[in-house]
N, C-alpha and C. Protein backbone atom coordinates (compact mmCIF):
# COMPACT_ATOMS: atom_id res chain seq x y z
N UNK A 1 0.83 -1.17 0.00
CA UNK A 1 0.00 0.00 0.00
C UNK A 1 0.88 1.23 0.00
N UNK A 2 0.15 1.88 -0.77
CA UNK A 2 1.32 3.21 -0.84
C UNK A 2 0.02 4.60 -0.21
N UNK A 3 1.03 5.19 0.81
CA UNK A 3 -0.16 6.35 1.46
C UNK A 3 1.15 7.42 0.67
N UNK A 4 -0.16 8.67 0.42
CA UNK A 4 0.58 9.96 0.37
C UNK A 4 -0.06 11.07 1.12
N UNK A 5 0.98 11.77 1.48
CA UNK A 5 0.68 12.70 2.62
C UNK A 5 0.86 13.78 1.96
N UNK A 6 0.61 15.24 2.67
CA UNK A 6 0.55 16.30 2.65
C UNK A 6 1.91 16.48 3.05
N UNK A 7 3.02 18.24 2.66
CA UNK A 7 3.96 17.86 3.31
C UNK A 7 3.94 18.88 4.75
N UNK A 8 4.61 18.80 5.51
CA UNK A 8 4.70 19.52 6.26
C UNK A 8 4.88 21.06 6.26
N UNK A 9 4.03 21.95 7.30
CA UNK A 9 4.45 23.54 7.15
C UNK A 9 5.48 23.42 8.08
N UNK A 10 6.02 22.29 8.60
CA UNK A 10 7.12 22.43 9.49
C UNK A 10 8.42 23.35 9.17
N UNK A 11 9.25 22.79 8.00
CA UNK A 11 9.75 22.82 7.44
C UNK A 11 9.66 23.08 5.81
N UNK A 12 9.40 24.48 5.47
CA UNK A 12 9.93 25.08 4.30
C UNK A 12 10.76 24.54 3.24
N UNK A 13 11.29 24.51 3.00
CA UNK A 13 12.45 23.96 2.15
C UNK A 13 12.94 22.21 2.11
N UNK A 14 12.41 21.96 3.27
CA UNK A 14 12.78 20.40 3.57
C UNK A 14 14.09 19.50 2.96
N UNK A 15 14.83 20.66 3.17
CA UNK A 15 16.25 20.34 2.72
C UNK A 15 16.73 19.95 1.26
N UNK A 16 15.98 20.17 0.50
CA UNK A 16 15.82 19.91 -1.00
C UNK A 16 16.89 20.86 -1.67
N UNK A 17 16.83 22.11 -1.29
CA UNK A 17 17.64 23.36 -1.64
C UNK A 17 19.28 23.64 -1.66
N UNK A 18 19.63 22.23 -0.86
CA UNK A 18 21.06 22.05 -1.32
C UNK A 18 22.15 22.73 0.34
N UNK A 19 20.50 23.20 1.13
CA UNK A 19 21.21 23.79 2.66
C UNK A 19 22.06 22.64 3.52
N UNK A 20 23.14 23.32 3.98
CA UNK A 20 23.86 22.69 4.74
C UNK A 20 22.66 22.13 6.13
N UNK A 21 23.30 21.31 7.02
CA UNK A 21 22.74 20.61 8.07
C UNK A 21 22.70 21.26 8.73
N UNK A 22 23.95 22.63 9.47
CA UNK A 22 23.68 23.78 10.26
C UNK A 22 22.83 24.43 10.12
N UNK A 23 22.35 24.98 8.82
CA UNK A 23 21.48 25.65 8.54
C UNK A 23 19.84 25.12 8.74
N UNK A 24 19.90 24.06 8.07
CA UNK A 24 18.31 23.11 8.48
C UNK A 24 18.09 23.32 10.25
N UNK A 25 19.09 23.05 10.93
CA UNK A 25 18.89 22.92 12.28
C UNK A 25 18.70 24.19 13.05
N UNK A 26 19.11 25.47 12.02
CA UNK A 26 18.57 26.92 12.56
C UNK A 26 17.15 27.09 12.09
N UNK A 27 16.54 26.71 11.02
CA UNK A 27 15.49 26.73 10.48
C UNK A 27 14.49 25.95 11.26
N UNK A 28 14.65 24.70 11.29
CA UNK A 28 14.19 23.58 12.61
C UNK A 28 14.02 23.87 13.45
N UNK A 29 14.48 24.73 14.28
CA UNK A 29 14.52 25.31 15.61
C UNK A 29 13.78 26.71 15.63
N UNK A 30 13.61 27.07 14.58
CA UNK A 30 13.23 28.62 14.53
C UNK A 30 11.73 28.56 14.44
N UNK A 31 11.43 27.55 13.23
CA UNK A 31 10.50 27.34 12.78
C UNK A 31 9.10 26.68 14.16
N UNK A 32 10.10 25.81 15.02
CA UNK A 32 9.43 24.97 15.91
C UNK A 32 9.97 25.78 17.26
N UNK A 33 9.98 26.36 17.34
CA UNK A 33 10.81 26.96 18.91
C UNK A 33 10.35 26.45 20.09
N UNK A 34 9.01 25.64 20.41
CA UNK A 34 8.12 25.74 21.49
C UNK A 34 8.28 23.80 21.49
N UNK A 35 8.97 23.05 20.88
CA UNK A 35 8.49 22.11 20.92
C UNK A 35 9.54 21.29 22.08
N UNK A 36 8.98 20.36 22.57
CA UNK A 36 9.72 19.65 23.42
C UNK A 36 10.15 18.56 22.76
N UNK A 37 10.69 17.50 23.98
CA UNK A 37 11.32 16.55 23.27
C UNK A 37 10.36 15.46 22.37
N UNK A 38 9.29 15.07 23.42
CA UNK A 38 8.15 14.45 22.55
C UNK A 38 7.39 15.11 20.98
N UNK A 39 7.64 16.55 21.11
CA UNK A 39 7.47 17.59 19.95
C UNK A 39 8.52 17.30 18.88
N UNK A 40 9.54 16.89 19.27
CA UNK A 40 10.71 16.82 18.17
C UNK A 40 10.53 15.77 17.83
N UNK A 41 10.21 14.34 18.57
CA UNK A 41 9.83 12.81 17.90
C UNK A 41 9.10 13.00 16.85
N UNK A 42 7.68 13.50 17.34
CA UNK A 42 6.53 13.62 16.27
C UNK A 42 7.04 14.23 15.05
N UNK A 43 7.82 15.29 15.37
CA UNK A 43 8.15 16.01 14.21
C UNK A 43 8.94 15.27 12.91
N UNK A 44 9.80 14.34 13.65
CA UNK A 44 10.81 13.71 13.30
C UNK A 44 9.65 13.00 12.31
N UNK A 45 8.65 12.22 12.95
CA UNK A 45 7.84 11.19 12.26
C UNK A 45 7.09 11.33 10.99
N UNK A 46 6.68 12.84 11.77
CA UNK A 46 5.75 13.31 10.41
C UNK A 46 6.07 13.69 9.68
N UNK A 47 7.81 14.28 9.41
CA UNK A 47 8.01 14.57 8.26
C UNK A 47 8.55 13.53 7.26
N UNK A 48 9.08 12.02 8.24
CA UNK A 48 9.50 10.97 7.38
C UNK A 48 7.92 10.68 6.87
N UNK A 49 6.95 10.87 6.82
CA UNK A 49 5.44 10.18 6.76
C UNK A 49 5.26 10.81 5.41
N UNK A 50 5.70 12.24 5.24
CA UNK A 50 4.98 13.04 4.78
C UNK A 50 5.97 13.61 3.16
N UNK A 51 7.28 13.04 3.34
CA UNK A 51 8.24 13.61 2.49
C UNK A 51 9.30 12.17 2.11
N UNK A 52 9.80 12.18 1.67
CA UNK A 52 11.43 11.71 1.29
C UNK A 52 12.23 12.59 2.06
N UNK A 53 12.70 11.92 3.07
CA UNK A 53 14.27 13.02 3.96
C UNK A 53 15.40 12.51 3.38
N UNK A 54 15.55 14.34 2.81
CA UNK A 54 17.27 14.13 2.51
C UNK A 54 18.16 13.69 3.41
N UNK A 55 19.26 13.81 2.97
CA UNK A 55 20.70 13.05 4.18
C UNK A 55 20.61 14.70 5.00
N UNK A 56 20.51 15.28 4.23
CA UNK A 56 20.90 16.88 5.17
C UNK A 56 19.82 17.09 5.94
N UNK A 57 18.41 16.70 5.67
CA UNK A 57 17.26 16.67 6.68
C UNK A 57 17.30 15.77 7.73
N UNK A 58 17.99 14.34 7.33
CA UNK A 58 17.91 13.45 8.28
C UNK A 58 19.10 14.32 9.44
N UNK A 59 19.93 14.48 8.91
CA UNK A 59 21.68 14.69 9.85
C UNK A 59 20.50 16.00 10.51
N UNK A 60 20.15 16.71 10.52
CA UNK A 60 19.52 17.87 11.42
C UNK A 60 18.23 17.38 12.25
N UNK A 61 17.59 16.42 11.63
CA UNK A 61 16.48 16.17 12.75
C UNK A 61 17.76 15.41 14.09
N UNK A 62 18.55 14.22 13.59
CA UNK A 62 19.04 13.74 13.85
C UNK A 62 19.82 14.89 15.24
N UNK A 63 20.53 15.63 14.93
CA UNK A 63 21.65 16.77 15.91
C UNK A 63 20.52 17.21 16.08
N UNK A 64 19.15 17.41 16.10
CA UNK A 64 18.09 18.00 17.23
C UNK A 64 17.93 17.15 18.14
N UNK A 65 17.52 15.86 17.95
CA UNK A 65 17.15 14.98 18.61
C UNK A 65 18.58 14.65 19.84
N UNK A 66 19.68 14.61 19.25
CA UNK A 66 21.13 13.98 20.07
C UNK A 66 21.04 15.06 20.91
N UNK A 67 20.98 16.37 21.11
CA UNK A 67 20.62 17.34 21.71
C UNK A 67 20.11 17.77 23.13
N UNK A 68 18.68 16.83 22.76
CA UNK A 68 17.76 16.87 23.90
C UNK A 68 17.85 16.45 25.21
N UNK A 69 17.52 17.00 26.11
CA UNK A 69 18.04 16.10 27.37
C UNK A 69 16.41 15.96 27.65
N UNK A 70 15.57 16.00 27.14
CA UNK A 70 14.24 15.26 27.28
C UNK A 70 13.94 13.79 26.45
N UNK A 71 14.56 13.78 25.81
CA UNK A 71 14.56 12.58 25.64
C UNK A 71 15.24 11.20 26.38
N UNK A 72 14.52 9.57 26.09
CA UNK A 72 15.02 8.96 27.16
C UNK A 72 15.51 7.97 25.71
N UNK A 73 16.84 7.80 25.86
CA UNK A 73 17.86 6.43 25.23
C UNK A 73 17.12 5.37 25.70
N UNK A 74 16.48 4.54 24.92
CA UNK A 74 16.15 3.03 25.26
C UNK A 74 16.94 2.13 24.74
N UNK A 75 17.82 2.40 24.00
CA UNK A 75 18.83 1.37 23.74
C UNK A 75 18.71 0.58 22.51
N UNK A 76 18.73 -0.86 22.26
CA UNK A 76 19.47 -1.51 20.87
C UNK A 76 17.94 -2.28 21.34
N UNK A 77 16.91 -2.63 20.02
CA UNK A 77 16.05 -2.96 19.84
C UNK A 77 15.77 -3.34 19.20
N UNK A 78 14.57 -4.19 18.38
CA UNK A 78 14.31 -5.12 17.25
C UNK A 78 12.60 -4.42 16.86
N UNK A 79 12.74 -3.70 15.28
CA UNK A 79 11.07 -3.21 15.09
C UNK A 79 10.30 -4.85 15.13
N UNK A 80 9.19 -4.50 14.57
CA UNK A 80 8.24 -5.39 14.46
C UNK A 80 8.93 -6.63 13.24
N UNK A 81 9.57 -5.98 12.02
CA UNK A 81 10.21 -6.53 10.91
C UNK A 81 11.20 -7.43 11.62
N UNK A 82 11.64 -7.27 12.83
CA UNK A 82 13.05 -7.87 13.21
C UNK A 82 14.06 -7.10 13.06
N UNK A 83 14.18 -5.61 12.48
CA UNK A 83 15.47 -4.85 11.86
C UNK A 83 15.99 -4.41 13.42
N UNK A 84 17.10 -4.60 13.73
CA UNK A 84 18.08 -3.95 14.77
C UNK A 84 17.92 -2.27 14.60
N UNK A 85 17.73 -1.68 15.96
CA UNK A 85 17.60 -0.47 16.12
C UNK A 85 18.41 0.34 17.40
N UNK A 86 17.87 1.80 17.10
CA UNK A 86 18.12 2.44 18.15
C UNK A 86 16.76 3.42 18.80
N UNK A 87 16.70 2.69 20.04
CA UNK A 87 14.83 3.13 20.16
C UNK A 87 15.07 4.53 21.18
N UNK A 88 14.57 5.65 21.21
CA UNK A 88 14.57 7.23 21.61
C UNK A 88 13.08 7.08 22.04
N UNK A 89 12.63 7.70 22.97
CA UNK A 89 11.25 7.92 23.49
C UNK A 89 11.43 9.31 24.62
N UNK A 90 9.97 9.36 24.53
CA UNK A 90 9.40 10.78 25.18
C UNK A 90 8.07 10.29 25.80
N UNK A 91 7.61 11.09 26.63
CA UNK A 91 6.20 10.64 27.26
C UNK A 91 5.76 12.22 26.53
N UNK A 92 4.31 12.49 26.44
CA UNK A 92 3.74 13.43 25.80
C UNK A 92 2.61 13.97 27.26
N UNK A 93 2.29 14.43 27.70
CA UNK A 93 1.31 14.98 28.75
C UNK A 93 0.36 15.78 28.46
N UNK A 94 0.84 16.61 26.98
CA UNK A 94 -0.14 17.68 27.00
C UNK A 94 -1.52 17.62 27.16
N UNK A 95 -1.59 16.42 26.41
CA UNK A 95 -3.71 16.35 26.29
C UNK A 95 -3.43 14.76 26.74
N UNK A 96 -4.98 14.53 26.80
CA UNK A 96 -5.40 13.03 27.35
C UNK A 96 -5.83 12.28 25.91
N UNK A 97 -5.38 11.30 25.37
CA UNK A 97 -4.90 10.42 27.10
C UNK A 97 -3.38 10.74 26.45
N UNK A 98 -2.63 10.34 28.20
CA UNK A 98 -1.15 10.47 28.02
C UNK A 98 -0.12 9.83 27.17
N UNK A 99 0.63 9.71 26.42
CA UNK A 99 1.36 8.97 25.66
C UNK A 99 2.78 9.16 25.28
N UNK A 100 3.41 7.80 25.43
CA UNK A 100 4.56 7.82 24.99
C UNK A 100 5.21 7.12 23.92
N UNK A 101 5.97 8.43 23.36
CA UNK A 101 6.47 8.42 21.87
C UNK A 101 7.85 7.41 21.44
N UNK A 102 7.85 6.65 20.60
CA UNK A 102 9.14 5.82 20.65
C UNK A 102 9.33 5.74 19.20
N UNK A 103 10.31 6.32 19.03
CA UNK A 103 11.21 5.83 17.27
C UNK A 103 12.55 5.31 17.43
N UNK A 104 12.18 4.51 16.50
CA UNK A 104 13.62 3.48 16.05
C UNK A 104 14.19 3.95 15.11
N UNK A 105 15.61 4.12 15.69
CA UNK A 105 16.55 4.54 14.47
C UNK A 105 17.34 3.34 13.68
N UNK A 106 17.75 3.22 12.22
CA UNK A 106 18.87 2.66 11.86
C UNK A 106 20.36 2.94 12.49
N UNK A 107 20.73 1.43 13.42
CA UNK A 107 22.32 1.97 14.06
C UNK A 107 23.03 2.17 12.82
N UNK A 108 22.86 2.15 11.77
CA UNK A 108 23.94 2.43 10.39
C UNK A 108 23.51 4.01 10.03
N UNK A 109 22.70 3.86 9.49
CA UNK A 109 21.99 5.00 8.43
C UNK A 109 21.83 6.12 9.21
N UNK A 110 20.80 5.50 10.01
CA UNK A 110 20.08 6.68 11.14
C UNK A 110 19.02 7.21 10.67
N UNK A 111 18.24 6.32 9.27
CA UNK A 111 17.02 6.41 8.82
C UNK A 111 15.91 5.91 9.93
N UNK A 112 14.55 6.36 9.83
CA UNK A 112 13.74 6.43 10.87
C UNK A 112 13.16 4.90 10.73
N UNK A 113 13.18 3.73 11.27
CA UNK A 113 12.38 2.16 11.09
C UNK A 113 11.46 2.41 11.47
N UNK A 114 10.92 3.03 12.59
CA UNK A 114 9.66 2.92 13.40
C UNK A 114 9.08 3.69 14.01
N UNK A 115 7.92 4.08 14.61
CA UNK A 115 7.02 5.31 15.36
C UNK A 115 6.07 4.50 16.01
N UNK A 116 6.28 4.46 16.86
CA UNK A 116 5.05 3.87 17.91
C UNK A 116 4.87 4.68 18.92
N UNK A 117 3.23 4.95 19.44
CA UNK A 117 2.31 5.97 20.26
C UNK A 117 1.58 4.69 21.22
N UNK A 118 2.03 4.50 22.51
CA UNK A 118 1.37 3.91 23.65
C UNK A 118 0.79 4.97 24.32
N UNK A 119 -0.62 4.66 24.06
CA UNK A 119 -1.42 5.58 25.37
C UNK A 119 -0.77 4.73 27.17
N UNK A 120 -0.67 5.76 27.91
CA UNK A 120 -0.16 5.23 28.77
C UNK A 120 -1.30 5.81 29.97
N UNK A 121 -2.44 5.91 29.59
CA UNK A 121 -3.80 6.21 30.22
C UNK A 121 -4.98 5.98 29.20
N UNK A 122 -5.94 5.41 29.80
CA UNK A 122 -7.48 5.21 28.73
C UNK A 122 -7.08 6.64 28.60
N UNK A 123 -7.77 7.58 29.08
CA UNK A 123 -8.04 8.86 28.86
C UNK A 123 -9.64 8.62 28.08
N UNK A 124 -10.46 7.90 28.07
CA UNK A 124 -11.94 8.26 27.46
C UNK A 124 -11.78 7.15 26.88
N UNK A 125 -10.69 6.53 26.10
CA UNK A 125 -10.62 5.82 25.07
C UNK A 125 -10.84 4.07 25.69
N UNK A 126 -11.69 3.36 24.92
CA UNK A 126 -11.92 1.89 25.03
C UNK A 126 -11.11 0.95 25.11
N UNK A 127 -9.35 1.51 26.07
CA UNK A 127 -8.35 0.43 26.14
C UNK A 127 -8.56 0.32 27.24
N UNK A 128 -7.20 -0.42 27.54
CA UNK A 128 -6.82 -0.85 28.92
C UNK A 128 -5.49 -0.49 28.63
N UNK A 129 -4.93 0.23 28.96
CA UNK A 129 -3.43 1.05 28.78
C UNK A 129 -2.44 0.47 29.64
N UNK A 130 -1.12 0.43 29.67
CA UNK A 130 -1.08 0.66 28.60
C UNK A 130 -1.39 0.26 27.44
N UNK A 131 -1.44 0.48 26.09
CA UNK A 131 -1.77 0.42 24.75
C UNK A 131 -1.41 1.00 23.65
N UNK A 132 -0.71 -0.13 22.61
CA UNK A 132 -0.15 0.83 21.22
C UNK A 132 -1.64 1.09 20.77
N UNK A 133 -1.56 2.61 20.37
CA UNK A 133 -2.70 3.32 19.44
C UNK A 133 -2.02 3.28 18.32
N UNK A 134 -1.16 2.95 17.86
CA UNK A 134 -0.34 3.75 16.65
C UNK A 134 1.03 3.76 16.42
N UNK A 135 1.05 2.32 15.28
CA UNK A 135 2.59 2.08 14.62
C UNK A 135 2.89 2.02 13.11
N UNK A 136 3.86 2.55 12.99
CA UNK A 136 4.40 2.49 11.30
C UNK A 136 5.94 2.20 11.13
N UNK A 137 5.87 1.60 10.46
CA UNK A 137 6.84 1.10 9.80
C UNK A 137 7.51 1.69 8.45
N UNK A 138 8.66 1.91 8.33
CA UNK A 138 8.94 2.47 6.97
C UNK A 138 9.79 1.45 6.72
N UNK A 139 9.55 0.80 4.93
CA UNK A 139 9.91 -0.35 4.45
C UNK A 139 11.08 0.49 3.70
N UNK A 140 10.74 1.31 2.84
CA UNK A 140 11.78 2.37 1.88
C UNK A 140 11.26 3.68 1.98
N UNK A 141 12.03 4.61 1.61
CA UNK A 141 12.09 6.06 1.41
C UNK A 141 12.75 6.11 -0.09
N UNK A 142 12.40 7.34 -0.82
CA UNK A 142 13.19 7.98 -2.06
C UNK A 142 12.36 8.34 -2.75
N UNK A 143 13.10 9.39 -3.92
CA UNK A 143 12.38 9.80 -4.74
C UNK A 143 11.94 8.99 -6.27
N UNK A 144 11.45 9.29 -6.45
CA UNK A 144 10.60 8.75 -8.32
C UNK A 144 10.07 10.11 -8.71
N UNK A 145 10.06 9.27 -10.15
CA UNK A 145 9.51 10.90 -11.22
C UNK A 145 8.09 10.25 -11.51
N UNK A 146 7.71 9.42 -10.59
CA UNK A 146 6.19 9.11 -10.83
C UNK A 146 5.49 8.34 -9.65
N UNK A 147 4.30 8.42 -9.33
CA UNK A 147 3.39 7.48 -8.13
C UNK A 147 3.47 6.36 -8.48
N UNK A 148 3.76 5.73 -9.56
CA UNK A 148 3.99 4.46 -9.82
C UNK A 148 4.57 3.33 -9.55
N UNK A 149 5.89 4.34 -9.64
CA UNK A 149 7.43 3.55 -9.26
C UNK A 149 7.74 2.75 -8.18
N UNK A 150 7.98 1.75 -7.52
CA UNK A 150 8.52 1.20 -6.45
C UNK A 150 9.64 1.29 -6.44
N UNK A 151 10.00 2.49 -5.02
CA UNK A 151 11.01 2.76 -4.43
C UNK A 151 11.65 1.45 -3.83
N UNK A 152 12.87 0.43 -4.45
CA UNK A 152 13.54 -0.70 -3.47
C UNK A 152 14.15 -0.38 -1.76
């Protein structure tokens, strides 16, 4: 199944423009000033959801994220596929129900494997929490000169 998204107003330029990684990460920061660490996961997610990330987009979400001292290191992990990772999480508080954010990185690449959202409260909702609400997987990323194409 192939989903297409909208792209983000996060990010302007989305590193397409040939900007260095310093620069994305002044833009990133400027653009998002208010976001926390669970703010920077999502961000991270939705723009792999929503775009093809360049190497210069990845290397700047990436030095945002290494950054944070809100974020919590979970260490060397296996997605759902079995792929070896590096899993980063945040708890989210703002609204109900509560949830915590977890992406898996490639220990090579440092391409995004995974996004998973555990409500870690019903909050209204018909679980028993904790509970994954919400996982994705990214099989490939890249560009094509058509919707057609299968990216390997």
């Amino acid at each position: 199944m192939v989903t297409t998204h909208r792209a983000s107003s996060a990010l302007a330029s989305s590193g397409r423009g040939g900007q260095s990684t310093a620069a994305l990460v002044s833009e990133l920061i400027a653009k998002n000033p208010d976001r926390d660490g669970s703010g920077w996961l999502s961000l991270t997610a939705e723009l792999w959801s929503s775009q093809a990330v360049t190497p210069n987009l990845q290397s700047a979400l990436l030095t945002i994220l290494a950054a944070r001292t809100d974020l919590t290191l979970q260490g060397t992990v296996y997605d759902r596929l079995g792929r070896p990772g590096i899993a980063v999480g945040a708890d989210d508080r703002h609204k109900a129900p509560a949830l915590h954010h977890t992406a898996i990185f490639d220990p090579t690449t440092g391409a995004l494997l995974s996004w998973e959202n555990v409500a870690l409260e019903a909050g209204g909702l018909p679980i028993n929490a904790p509970a994954t609400i919400a996982y994705t997987l990214w099989l490939s990323s890249g560009f094509t000169q058509d919707t057609t194409t299968t990216i390997p």
